[in-house]
PDB file of N, CA and C in Angstrom:
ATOM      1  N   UNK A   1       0.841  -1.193   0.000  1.00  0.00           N
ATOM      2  CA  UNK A   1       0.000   0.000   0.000  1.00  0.00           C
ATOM      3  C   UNK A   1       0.874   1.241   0.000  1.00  0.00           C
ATOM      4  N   UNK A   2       0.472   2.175  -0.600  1.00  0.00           N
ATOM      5  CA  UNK A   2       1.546   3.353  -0.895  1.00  0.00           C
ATOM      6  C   UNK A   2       1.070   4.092   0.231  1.00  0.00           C
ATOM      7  N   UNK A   3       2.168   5.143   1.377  1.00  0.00           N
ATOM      8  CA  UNK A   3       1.920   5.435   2.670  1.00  0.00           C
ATOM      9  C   UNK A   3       0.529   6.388   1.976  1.00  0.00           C
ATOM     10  N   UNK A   4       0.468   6.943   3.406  1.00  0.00           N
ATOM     11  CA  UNK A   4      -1.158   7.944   4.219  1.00  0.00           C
ATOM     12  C   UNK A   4      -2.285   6.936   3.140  1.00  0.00           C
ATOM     13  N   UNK A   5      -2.358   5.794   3.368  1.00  0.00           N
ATOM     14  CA  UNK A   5      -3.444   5.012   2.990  1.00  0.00           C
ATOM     15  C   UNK A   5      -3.957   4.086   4.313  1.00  0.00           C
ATOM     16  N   UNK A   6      -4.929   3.682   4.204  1.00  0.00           N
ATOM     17  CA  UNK A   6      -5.449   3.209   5.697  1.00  0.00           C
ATOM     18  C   UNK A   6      -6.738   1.436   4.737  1.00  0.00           C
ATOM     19  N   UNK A   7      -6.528   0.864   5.334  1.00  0.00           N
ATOM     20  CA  UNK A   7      -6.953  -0.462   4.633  1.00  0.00           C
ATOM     21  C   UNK A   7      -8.157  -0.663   6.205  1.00  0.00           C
ATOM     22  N   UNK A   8      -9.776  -0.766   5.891  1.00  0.00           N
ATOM     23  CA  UNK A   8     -10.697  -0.847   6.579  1.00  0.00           C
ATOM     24  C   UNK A   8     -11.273  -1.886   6.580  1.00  0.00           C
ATOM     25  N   UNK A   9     -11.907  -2.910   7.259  1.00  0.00           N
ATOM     26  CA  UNK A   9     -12.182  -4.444   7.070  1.00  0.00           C
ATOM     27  C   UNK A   9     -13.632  -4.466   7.989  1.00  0.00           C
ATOM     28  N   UNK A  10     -14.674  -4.732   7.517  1.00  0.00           N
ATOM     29  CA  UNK A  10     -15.615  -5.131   8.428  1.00  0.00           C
ATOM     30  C   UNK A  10     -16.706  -5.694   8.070  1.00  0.00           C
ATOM     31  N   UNK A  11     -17.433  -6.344   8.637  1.00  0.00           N
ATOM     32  CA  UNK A  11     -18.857  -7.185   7.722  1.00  0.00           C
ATOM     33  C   UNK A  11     -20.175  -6.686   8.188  1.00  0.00           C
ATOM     34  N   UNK A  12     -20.374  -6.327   7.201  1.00  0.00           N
ATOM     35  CA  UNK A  12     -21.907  -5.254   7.404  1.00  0.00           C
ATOM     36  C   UNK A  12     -23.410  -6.063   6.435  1.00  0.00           C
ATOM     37  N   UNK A  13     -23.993  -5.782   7.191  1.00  0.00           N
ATOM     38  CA  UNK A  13     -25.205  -7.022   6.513  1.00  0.00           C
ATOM     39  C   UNK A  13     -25.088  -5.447   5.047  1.00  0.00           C
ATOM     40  N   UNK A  14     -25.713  -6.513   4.085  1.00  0.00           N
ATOM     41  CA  UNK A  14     -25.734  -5.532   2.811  1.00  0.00           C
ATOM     42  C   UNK A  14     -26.915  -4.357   3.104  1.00  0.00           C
ATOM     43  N   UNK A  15     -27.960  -4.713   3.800  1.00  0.00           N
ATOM     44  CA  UNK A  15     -28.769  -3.603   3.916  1.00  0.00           C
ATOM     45  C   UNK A  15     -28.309  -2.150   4.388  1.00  0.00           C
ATOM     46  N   UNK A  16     -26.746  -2.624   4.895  1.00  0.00           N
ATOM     47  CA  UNK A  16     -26.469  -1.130   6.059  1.00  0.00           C
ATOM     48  C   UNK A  16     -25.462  -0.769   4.832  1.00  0.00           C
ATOM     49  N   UNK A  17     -25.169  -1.029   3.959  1.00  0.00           N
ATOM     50  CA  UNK A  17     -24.378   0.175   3.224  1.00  0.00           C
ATOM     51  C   UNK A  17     -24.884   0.643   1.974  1.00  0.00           C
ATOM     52  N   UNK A  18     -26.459   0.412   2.393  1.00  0.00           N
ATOM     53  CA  UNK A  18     -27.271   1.498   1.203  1.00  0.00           C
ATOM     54  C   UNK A  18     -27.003   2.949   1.750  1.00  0.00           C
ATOM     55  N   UNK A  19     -26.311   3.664   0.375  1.00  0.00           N
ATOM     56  CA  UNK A  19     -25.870   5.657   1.114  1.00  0.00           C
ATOM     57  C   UNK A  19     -24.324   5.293   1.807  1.00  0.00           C
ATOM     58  N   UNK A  20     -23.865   4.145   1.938  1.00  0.00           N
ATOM     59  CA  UNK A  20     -22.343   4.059   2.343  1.00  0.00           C
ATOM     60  C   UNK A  20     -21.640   4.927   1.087  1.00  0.00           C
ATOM     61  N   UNK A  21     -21.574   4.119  -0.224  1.00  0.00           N
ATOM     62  CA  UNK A  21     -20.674   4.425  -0.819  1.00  0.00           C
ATOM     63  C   UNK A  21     -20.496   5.545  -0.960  1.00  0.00           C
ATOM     64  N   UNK A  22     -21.594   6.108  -1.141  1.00  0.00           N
ATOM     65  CA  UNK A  22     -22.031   7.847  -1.514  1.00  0.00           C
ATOM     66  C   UNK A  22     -21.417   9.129  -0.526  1.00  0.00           C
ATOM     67  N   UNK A  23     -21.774   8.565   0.626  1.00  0.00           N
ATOM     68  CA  UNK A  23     -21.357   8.720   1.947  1.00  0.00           C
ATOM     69  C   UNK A  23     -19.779   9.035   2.076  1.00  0.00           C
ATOM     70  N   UNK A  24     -19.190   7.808   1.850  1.00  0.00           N
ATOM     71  CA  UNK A  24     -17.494   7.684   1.603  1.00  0.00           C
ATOM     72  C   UNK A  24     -16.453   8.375   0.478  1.00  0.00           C
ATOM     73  N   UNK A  25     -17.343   8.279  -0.751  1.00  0.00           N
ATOM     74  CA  UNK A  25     -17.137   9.499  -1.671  1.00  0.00           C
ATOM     75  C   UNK A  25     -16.960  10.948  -1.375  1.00  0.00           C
ATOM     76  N   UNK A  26     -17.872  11.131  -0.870  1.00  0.00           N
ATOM     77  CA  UNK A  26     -18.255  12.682  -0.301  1.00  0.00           C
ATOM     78  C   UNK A  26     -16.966  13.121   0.587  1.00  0.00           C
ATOM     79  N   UNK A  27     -16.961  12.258   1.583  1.00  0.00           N
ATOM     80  CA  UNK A  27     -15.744  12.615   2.521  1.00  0.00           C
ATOM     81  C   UNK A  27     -14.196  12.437   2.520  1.00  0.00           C
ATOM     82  N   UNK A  28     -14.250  11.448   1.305  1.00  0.00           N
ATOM     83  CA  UNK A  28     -12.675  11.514   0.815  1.00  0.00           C
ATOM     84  C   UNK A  28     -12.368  12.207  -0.321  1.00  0.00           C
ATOM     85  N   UNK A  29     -13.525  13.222  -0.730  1.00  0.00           N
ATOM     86  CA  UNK A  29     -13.013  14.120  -1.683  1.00  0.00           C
ATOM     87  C   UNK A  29     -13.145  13.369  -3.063  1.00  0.00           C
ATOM     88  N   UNK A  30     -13.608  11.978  -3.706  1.00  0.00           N
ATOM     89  CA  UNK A  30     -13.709  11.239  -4.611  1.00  0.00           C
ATOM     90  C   UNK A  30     -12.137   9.916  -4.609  1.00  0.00           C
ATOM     91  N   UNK A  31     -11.516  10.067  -3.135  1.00  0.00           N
ATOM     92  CA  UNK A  31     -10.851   9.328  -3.436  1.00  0.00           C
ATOM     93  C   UNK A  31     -10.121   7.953  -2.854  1.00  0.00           C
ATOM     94  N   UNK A  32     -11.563   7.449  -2.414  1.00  0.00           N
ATOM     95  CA  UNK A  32     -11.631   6.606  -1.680  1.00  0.00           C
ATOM     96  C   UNK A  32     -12.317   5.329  -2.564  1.00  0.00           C
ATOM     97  N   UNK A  33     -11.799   4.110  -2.470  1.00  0.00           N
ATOM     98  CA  UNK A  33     -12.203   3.057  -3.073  1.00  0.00           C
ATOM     99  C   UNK A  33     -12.642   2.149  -2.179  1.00  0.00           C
ATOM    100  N   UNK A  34     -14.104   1.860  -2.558  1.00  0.00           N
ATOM    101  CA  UNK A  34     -14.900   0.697  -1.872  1.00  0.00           C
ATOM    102  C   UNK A  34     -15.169  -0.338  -2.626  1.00  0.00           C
ATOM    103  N   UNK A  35     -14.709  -1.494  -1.686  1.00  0.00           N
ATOM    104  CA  UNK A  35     -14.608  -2.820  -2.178  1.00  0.00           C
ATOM    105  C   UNK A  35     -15.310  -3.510  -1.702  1.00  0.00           C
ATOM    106  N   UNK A  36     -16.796  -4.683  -1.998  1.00  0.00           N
ATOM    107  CA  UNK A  36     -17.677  -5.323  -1.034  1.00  0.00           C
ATOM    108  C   UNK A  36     -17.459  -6.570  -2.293  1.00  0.00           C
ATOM    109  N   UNK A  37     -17.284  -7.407  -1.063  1.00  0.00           N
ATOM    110  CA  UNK A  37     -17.258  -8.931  -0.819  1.00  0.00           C
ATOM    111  C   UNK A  37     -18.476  -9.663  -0.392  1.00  0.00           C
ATOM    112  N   UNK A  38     -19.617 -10.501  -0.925  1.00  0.00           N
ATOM    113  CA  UNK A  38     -19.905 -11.596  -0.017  1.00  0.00           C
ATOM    114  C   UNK A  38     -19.397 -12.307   0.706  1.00  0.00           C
ATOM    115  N   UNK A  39     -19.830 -12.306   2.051  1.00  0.00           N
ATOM    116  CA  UNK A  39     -19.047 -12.633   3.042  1.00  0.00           C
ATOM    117  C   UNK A  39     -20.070 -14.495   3.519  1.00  0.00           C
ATOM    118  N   UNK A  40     -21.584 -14.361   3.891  1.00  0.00           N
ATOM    119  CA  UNK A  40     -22.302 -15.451   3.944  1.00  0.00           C
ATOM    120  C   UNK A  40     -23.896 -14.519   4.482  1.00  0.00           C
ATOM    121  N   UNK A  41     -24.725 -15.809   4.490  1.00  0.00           N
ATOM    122  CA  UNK A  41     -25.786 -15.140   4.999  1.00  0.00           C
ATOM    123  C   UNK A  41     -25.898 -15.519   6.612  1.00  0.00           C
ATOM    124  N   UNK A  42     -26.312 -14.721   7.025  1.00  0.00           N
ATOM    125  CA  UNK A  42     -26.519 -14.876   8.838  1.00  0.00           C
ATOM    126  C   UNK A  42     -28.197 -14.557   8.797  1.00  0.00           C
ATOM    127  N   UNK A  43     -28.340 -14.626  10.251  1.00  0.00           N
ATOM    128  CA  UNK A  43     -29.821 -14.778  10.775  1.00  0.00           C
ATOM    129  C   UNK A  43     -30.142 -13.448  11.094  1.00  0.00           C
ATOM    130  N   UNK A  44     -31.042 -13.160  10.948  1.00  0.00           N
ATOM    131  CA  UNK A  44     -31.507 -11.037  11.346  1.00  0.00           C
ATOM    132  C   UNK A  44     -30.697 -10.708  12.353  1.00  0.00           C
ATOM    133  N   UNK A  45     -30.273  -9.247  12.367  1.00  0.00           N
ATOM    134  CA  UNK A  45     -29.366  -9.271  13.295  1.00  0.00           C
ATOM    135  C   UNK A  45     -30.314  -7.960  14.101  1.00  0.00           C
ATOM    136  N   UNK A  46     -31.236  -7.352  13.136  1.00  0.00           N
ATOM    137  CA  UNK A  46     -31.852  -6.537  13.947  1.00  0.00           C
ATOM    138  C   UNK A  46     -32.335  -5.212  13.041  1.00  0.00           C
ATOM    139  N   UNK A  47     -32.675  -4.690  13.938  1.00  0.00           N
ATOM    140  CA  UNK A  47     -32.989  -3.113  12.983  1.00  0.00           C
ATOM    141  C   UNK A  47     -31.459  -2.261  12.636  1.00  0.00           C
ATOM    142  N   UNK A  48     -31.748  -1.528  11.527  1.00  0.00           N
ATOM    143  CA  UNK A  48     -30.435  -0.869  11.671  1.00  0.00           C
ATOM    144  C   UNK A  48     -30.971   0.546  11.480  1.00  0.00           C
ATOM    145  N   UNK A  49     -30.433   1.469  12.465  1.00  0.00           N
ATOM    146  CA  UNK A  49     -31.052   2.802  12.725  1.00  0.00           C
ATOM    147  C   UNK A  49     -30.563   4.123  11.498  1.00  0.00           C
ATOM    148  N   UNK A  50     -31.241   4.552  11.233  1.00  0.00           N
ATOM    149  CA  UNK A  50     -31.036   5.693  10.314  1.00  0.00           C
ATOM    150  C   UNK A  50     -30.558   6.683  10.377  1.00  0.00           C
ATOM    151  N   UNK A  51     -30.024   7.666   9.601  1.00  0.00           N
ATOM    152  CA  UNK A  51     -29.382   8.913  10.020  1.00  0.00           C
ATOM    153  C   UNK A  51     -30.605   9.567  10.103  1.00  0.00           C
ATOM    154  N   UNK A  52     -30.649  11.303  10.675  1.00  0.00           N
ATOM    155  CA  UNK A  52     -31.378  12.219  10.384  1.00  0.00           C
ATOM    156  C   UNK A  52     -31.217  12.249   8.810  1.00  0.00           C
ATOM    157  N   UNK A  53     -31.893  13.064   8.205  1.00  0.00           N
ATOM    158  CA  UNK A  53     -31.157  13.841   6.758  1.00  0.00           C
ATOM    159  C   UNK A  53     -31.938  15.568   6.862  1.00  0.00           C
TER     160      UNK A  53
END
């Protein structure tokens, strides 16, 4: 990885990164790359709470 880069890892049911990417764009200025993997399916994990807008 070429330095001031930061590598982020986490498993998010797919419903919670509807408005992620958009989200991540916005704040790195266009220069941030998002990468999503199927990871498996799991059992409900619950509600997932919303921003204001």
């Amino acid at each position: 990885r070429p330095e001031g880069t930061s590598l982020l890892k986490y498993k998010v049911p797919t419903r919670g990164l509807i408005g992620l990417r958009n989200a991540i764009l916005t704040a790195s200025r266009g220069r941030a790359i998002l990468n999503t993997i199927f990871d498996s399916y799991g059992p409900w994990a619950g509600d997932i709470s919303s921003r204001d807008q």
